[in-house]
Protein backbone atom coordinates (compact mmCIF):
# COMPACT_ATOMS: atom_id res chain seq x y z
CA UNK A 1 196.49 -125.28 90.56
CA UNK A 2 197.59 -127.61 88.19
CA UNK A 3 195.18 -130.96 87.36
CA UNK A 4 198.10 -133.32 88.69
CA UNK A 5 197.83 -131.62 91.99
CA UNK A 6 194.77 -131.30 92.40
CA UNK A 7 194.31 -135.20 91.75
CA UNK A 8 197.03 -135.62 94.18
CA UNK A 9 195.00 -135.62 97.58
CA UNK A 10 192.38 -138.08 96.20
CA UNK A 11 195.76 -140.46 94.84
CA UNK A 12 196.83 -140.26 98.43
CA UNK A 13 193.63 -140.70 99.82
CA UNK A 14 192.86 -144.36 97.60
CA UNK A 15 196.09 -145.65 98.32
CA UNK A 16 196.00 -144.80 102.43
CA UNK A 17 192.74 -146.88 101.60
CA UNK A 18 194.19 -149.58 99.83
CA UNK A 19 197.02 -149.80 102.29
CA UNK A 20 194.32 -150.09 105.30
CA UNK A 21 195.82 -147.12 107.53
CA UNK A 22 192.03 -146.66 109.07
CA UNK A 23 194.38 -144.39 111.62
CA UNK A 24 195.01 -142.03 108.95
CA UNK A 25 191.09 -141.83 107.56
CA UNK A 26 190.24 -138.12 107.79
CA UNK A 27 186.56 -137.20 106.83
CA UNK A 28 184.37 -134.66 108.34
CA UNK A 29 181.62 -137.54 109.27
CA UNK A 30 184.30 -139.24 112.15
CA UNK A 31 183.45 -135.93 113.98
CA UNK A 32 179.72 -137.81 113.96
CA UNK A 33 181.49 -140.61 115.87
CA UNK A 34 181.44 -142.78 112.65
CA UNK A 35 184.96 -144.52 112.22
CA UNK A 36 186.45 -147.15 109.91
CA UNK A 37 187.63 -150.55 111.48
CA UNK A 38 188.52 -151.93 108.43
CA UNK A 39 189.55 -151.42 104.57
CA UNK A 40 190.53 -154.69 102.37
CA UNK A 41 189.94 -155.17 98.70
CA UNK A 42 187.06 -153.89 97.44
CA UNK A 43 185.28 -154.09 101.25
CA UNK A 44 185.07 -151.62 104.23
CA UNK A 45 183.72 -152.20 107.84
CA UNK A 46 182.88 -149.20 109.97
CA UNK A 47 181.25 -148.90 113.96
CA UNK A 48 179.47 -145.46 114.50
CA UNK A 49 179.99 -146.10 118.50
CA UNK A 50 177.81 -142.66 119.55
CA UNK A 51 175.69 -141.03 118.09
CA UNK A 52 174.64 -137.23 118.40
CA UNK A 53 171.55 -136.26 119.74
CA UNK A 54 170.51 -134.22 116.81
CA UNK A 55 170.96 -137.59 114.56
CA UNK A 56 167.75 -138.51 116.44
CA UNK A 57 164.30 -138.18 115.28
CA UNK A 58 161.50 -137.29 117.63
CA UNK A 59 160.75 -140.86 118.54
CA UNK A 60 163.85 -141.20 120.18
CA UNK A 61 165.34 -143.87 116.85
CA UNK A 62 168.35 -142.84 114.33
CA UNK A 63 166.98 -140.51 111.56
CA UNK A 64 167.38 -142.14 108.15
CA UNK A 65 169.59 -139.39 106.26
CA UNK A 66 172.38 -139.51 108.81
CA UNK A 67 171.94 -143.67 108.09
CA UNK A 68 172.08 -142.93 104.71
CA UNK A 69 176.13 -140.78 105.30
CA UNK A 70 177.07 -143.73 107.54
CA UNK A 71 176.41 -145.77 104.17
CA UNK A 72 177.83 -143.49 101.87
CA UNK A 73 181.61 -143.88 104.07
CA UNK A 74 180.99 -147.90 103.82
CA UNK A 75 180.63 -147.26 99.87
CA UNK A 76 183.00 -144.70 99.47
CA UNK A 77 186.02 -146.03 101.32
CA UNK A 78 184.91 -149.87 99.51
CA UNK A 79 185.29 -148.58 96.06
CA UNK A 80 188.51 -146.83 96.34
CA UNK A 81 190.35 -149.75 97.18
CA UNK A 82 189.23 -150.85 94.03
CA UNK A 83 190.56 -147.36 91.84
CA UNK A 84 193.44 -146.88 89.84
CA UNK A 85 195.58 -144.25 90.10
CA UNK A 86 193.96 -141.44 87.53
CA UNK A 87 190.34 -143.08 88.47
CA UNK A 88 187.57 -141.27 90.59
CA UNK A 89 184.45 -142.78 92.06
CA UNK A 90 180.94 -140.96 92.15
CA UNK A 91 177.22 -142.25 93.43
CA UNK A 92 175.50 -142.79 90.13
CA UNK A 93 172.46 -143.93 92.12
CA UNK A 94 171.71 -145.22 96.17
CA UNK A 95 168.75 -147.13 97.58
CA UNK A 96 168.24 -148.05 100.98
CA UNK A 97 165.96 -150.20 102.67
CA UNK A 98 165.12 -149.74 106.40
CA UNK A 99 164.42 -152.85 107.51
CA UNK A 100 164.12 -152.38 111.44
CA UNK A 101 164.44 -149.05 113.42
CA UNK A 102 167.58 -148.21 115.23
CA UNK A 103 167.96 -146.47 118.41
CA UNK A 104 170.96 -144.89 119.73
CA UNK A 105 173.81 -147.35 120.41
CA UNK A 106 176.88 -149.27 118.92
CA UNK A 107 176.39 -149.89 114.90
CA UNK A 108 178.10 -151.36 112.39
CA UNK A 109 178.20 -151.36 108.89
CA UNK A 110 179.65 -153.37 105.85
CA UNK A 111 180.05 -152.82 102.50
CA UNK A 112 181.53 -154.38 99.54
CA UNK A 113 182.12 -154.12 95.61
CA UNK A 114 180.05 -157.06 93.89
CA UNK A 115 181.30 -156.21 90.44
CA UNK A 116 183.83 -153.58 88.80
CA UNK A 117 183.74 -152.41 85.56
CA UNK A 118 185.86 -149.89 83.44
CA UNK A 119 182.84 -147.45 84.27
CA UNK A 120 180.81 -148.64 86.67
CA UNK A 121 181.18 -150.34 90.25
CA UNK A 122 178.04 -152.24 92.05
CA UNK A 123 178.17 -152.36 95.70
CA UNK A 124 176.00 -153.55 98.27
CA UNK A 125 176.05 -152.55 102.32
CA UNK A 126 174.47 -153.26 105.53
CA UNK A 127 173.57 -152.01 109.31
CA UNK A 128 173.71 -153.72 112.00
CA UNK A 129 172.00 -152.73 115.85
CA UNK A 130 173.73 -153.86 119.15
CA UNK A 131 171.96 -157.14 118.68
CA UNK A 132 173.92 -158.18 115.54
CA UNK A 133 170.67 -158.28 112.87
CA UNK A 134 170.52 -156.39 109.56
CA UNK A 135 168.30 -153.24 110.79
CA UNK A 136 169.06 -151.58 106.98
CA UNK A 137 170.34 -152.70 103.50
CA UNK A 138 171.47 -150.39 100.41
CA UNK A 139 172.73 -150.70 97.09
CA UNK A 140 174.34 -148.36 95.15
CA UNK A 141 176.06 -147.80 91.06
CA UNK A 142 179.40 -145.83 91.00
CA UNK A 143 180.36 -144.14 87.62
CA UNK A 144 184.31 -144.60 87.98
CA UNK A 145 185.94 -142.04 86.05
CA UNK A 146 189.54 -141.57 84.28
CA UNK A 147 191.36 -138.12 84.81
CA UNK A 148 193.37 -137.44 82.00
């Protein structure tokens, strides 16, 4: 396979992003019952309506790892609206901060880009529980890369 066409889904994936066509989003995490509401420039607001039992910990509250792949769709699907075509994104470094415990229910989740550069993008996200308060916070770096 050529480079050109293998770059070609990801071109077509940033500009379905860019274009906000939420409808067309395919990633294996909507099977989780995550799913986008919302791509603009450089920001990206997702609900995760249900989640599966196995996404539970033993006290009966959301385990922090399937959090932390809610988060990463926030930050992915923000900095992609914010790519060229040629450019890929890639975590460079994550930290979250659990703030409140969440139990199963309706959640949703923000993210935006606070600063691009040529190689880097800074983003910042949050969760929020049924009641509307920040239950967890993350940052994250992105290395942005150019395919020749």
């Amino acid at each position: 396979m050529s480079d050109s066409s293998s770059r070609r889904p990801l071109v077509e994936l940033n500009q379905l992003i860019r274009e906000n066509r939420v409808g067309e989003y395919s990633s294996p995490n909507l099977a989780l019952g995550m799913s986008p509401v919302e791509f603009g420039e450089g920001t990206s607001r997702w609900v995760w309506s249900r989640q599966p039992a196995g996404a539970l910990n033993p006290f009966g509250t959301l385990q922090g790892g399937y959090l932390t792949v809610f988060i990463d769709e926030l930050f992915s699907t923000a900095v992609a609206s914010r790519l060229e075509a040629g450019e890929l994104a890639m975590t460079a470094e994550f930290k979250v901060t659990f703030l409140s415990a969440l139990t199963p229910g309706r959640l949703e989740g923000t993210a935006r880009v606070i600063r691009r550069s040529r190689s880097l993008a800074f983003l910042e996200a949050q969760v929020a529980g049924e009641d509307g308060q920040a239950a967890v916070t993350a940052s994250s770096t992105w290395a942005v890369l150019r395919r020749q």
